[in-house]
Protein backbone atom coordinates (compact mmCIF):
# COMPACT_ATOMS: atom_id res chain seq x y z
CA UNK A 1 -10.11 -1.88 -23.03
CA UNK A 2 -11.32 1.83 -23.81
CA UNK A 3 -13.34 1.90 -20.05
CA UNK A 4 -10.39 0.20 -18.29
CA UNK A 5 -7.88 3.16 -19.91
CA UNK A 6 -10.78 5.29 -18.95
CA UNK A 7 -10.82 4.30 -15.60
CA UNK A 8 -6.71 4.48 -15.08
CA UNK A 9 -7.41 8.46 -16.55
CA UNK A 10 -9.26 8.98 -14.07
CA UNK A 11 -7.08 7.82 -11.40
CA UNK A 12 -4.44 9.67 -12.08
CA UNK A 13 -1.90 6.97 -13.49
CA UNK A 14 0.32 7.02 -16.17
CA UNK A 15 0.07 3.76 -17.87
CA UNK A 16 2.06 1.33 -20.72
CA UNK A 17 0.54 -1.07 -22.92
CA UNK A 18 1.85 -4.34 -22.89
CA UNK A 19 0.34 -7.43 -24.85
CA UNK A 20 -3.22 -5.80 -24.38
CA UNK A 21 -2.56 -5.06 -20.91
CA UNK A 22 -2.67 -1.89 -19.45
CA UNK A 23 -0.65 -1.39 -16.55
CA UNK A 24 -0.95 1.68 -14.47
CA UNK A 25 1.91 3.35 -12.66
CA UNK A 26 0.17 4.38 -9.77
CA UNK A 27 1.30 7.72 -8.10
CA UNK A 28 0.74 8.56 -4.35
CA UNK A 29 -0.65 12.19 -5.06
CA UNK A 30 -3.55 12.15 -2.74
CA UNK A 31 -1.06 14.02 -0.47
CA UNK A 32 2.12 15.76 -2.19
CA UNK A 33 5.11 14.59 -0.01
CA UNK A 34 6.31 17.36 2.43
CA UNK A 35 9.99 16.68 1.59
CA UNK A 36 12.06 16.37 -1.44
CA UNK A 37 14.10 13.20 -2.65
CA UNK A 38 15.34 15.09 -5.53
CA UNK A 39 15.72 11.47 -7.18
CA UNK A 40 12.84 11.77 -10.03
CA UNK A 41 11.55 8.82 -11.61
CA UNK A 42 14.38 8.39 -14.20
CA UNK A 43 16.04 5.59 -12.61
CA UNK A 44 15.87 1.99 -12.97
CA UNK A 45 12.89 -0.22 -11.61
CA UNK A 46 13.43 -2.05 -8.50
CA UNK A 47 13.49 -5.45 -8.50
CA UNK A 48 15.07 -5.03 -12.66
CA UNK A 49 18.91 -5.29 -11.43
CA UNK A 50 21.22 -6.23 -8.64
CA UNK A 51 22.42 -3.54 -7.96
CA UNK A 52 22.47 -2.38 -3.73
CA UNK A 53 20.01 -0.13 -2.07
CA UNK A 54 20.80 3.57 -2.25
CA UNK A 55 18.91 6.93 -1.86
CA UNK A 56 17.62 6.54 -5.52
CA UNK A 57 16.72 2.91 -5.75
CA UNK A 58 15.26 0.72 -3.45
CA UNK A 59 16.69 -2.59 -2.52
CA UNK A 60 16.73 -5.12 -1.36
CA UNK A 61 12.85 -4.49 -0.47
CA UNK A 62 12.13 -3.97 -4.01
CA UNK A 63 8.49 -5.52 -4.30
CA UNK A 64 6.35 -3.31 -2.16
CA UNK A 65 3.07 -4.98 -0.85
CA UNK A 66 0.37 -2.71 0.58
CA UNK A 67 -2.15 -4.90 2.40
CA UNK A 68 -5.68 -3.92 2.93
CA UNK A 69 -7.80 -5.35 5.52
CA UNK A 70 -11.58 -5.92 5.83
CA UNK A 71 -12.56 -6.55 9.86
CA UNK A 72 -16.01 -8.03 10.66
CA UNK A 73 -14.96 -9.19 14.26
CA UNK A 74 -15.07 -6.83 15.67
CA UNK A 75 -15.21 -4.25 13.39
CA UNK A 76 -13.00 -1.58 12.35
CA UNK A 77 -12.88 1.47 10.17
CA UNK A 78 -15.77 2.94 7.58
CA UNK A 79 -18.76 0.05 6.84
CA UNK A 80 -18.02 1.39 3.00
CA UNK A 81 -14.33 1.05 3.12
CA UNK A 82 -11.78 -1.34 3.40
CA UNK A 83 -8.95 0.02 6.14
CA UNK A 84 -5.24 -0.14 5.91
CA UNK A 85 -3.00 -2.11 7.46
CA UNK A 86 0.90 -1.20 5.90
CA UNK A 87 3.32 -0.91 3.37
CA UNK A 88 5.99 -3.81 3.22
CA UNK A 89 9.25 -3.75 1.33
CA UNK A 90 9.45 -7.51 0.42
CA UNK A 91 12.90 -9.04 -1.45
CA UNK A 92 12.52 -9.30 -4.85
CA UNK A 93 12.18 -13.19 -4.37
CA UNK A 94 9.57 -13.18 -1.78
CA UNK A 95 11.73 -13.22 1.44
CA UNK A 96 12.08 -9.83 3.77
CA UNK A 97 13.91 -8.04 6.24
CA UNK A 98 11.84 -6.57 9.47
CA UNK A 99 13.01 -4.00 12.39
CA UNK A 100 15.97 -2.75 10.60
CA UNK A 101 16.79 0.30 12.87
CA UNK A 102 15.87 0.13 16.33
CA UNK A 103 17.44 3.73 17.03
CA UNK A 104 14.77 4.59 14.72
CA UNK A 105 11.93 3.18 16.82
CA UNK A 106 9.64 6.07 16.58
CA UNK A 107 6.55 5.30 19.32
CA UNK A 108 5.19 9.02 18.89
CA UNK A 109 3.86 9.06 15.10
CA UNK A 110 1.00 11.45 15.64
CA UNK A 111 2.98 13.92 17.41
CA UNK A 112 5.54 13.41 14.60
CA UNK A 113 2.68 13.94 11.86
CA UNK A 114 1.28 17.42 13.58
CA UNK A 115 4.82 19.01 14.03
CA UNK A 116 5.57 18.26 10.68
CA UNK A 117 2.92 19.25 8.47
CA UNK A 118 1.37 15.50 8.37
CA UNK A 119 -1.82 17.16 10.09
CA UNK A 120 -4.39 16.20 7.29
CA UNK A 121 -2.26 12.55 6.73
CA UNK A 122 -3.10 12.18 10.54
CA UNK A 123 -6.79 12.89 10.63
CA UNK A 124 -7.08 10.18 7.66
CA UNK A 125 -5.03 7.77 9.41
CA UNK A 126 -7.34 7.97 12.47
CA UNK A 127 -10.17 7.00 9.84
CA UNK A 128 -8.52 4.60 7.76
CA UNK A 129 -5.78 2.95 9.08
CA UNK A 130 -7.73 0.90 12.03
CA UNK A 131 -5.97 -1.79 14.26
CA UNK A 132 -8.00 -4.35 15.76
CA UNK A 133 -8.78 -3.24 19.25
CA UNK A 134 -7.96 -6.62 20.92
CA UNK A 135 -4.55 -6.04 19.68
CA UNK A 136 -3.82 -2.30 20.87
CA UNK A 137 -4.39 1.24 19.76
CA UNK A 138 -4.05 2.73 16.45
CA UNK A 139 -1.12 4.55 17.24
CA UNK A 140 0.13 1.17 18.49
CA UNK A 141 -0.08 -0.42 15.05
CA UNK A 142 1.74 2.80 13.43
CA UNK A 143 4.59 2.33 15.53
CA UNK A 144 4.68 -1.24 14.76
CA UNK A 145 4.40 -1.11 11.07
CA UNK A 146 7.28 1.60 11.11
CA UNK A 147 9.63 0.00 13.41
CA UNK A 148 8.40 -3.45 11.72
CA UNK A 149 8.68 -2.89 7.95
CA UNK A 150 9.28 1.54 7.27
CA UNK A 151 12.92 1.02 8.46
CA UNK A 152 14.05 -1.56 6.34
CA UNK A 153 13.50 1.05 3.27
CA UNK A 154 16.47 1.65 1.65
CA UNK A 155 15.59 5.10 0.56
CA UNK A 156 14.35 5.87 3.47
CA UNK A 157 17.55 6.41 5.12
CA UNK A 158 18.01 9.23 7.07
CA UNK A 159 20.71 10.51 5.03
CA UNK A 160 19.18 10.33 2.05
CA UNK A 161 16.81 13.32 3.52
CA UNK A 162 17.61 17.12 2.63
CA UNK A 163 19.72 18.63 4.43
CA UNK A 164 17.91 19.79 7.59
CA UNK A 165 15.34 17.48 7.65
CA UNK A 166 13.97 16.68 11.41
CA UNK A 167 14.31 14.18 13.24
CA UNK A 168 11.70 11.34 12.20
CA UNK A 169 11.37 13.19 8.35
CA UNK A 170 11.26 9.75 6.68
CA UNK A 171 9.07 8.00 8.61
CA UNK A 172 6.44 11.31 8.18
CA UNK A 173 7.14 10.76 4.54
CA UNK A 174 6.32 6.62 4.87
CA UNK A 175 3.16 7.42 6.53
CA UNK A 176 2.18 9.85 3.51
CA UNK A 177 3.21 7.90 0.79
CA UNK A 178 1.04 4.79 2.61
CA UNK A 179 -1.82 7.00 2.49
CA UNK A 180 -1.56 8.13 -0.81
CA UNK A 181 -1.14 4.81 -2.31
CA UNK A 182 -4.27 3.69 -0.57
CA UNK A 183 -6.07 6.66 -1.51
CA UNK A 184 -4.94 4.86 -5.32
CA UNK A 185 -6.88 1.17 -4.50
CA UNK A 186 -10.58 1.92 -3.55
CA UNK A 187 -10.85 -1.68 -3.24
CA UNK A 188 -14.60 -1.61 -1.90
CA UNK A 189 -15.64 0.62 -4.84
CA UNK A 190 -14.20 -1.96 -7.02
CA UNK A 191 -16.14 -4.38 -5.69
CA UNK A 192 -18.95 -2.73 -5.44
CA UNK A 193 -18.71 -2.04 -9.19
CA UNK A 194 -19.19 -5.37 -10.21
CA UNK A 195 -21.87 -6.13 -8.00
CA UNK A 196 -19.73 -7.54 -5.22
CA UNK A 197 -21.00 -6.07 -1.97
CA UNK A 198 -20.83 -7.34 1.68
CA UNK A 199 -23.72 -9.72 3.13
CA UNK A 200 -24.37 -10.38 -0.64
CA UNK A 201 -24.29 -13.86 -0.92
CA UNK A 202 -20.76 -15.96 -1.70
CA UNK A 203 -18.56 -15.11 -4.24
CA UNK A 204 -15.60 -16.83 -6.32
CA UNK A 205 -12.43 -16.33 -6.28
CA UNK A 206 -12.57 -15.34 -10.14
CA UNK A 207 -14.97 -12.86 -9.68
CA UNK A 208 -13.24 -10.58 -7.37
CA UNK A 209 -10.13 -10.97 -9.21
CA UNK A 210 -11.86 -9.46 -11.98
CA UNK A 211 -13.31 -7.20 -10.17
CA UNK A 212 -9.60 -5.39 -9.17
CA UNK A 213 -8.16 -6.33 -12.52
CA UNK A 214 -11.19 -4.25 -14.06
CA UNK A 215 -10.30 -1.29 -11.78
CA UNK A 216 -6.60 -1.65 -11.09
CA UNK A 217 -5.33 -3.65 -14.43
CA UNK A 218 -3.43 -6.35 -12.29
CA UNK A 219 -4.53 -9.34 -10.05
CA UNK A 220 -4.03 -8.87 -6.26
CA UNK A 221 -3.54 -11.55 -3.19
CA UNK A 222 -6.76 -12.06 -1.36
CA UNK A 223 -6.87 -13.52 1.90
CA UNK A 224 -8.98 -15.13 3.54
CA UNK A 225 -9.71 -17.13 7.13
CA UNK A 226 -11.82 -19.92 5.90
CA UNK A 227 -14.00 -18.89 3.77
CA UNK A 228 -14.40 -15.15 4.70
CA UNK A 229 -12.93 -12.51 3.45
CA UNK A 230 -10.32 -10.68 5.24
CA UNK A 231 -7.52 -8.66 3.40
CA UNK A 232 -5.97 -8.35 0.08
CA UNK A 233 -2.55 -7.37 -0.87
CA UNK A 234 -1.61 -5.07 -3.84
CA UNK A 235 2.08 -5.47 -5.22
CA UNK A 236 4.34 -2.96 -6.44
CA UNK A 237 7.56 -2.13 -8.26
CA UNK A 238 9.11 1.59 -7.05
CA UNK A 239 10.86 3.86 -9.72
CA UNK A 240 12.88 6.31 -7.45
CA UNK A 241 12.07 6.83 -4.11
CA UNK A 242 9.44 6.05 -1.59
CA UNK A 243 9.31 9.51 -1.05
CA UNK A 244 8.31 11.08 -4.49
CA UNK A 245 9.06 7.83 -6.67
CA UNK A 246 6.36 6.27 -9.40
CA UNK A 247 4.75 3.20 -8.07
CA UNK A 248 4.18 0.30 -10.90
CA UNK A 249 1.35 -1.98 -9.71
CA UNK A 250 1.87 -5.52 -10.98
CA UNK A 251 0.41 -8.75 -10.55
CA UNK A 252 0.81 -10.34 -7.09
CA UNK A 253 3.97 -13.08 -7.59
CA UNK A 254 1.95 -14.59 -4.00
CA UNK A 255 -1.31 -17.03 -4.66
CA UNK A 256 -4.20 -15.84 -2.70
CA UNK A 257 -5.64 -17.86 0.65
CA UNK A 258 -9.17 -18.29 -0.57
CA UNK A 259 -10.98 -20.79 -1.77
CA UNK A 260 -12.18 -20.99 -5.59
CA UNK A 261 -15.52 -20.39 -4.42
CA UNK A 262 -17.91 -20.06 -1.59
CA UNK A 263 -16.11 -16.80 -0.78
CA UNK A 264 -18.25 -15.21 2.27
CA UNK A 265 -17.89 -10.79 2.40
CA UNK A 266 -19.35 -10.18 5.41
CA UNK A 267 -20.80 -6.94 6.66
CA UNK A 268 -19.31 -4.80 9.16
């Protein structure tokens, strides 16, 4: 217990301690946001009440997924790092909305990160956040997971911005708070902490659990195809807003798609 609330220190996290479980509330400050929500991180939990989405709380995608995927074939991103793939405001009971705001359809999210100070947010993006290149560019995947999933966020409304903001202000502020949460979930390092590292044999579905749960404090979703490894999925619950809001990581409500055992982590 001491080296997990070391390890949560060290991230960054504030963290609670509930029944001998420490969960962290995992903050995107890899990158400080380059606008304002001037909500803080007072306000209820989402997901806690039924009350409608506004600037300040975010409904009805109040159980935030971001997935993480590992590509072998062919493959994509670092060889010592998983790569992300988005940030999706689920409903609280599992079900979602997608492409909420097709005026809103931004297809030019580089440009939209340089003009707007997202330079540095950009240059990790074209490292980290990789799409499979039988399935179109990585500015093609951006777009998609924007128009797909960043529109549907409640507090991501344009008017919830400062007065002033430019045009395309909240989905720069998405693409930040995506990469800072990721920044948050070094998912290989965890693995690779516990011995788990790819081309090393077959692993269990209990021992990569543990794995996360010794560096994160919650279980994740993995997924697999077959019996290789693919993706996992980290779950939140947002105090405030996606903007500047406190993330709570909790423990995936969705059963993960691989097997019990003969769990294959293939090398890039």
């Amino acid at each position: 217990m001491a080296l997990l609330a070391l390890i949560v220190a060290a991230l960054g996290g504030v963290h609670a301690v509930s029944a001998g479980l420490i969960r962290p509330l995992l903050i995107p400050r890899g990158l400080e946001p380059s606008i304002s929500s001037g909500c803080g991180t007072r306000g209820a939990l989402s997901c806690s009440s039924s009350a409608k989405g506004s600037c300040c709380y975010e409904a009805p995608g109040g159980l935030i997924l971001q997935t993480q995927f590992w590509d072998t074939n062919p493959p994509t991103g670092p060889t010592d790092s998983w790569t992300i793939h988005g940030l999706w405001p689920d409903h609280c009971d599992g079900s979602y909305s997608s492409n909420c705001d097709s005026s809103r359809d931004y297809t030019n999210i580089g440009s939209l990160l340089s003009a707007q100070g997202g330079s540095s947010t950009l240059s990790y993006m074209n490292k980290y956040w990789k799409n499979d290149p039988n399935d179109g560019s990585d500015s093609e995947l951006w777009a998609h997971e924007w128009a797909t999933h960043g529109t549907c966020y409640s507090t991501l409304e344009p008017s919830c911005l400062p007065s002033g903001s430019p045009r395309g202000a909240e989905a720069v502020a998405f693409f930040e708070t995506t990469v800072g949460l990721f920044k948050s979930l070094p998912t290989y390092t965890w693995l690779k902490d516990a011995g788990i590292t790819p081309g090393s044999g077959t692993h269990t579905l209990a021992s990569l659990n543990a794995a996360i749960k010794a560096g994160a404090g919650v279980t994740p979703a993995f997924d697999c195809s077959g019996s290789d490894l693919g993706g996992v999925s980290y779950y939140y619950h947002l105090r405030g807003s996606m903007i500047d809001g406190d993330f709570e990581l909790i423990d995936s409500p969705e059963s993960s798609s691989c097997p019990k055992s003969g769990i294959r982590y293939l090398s890039k």
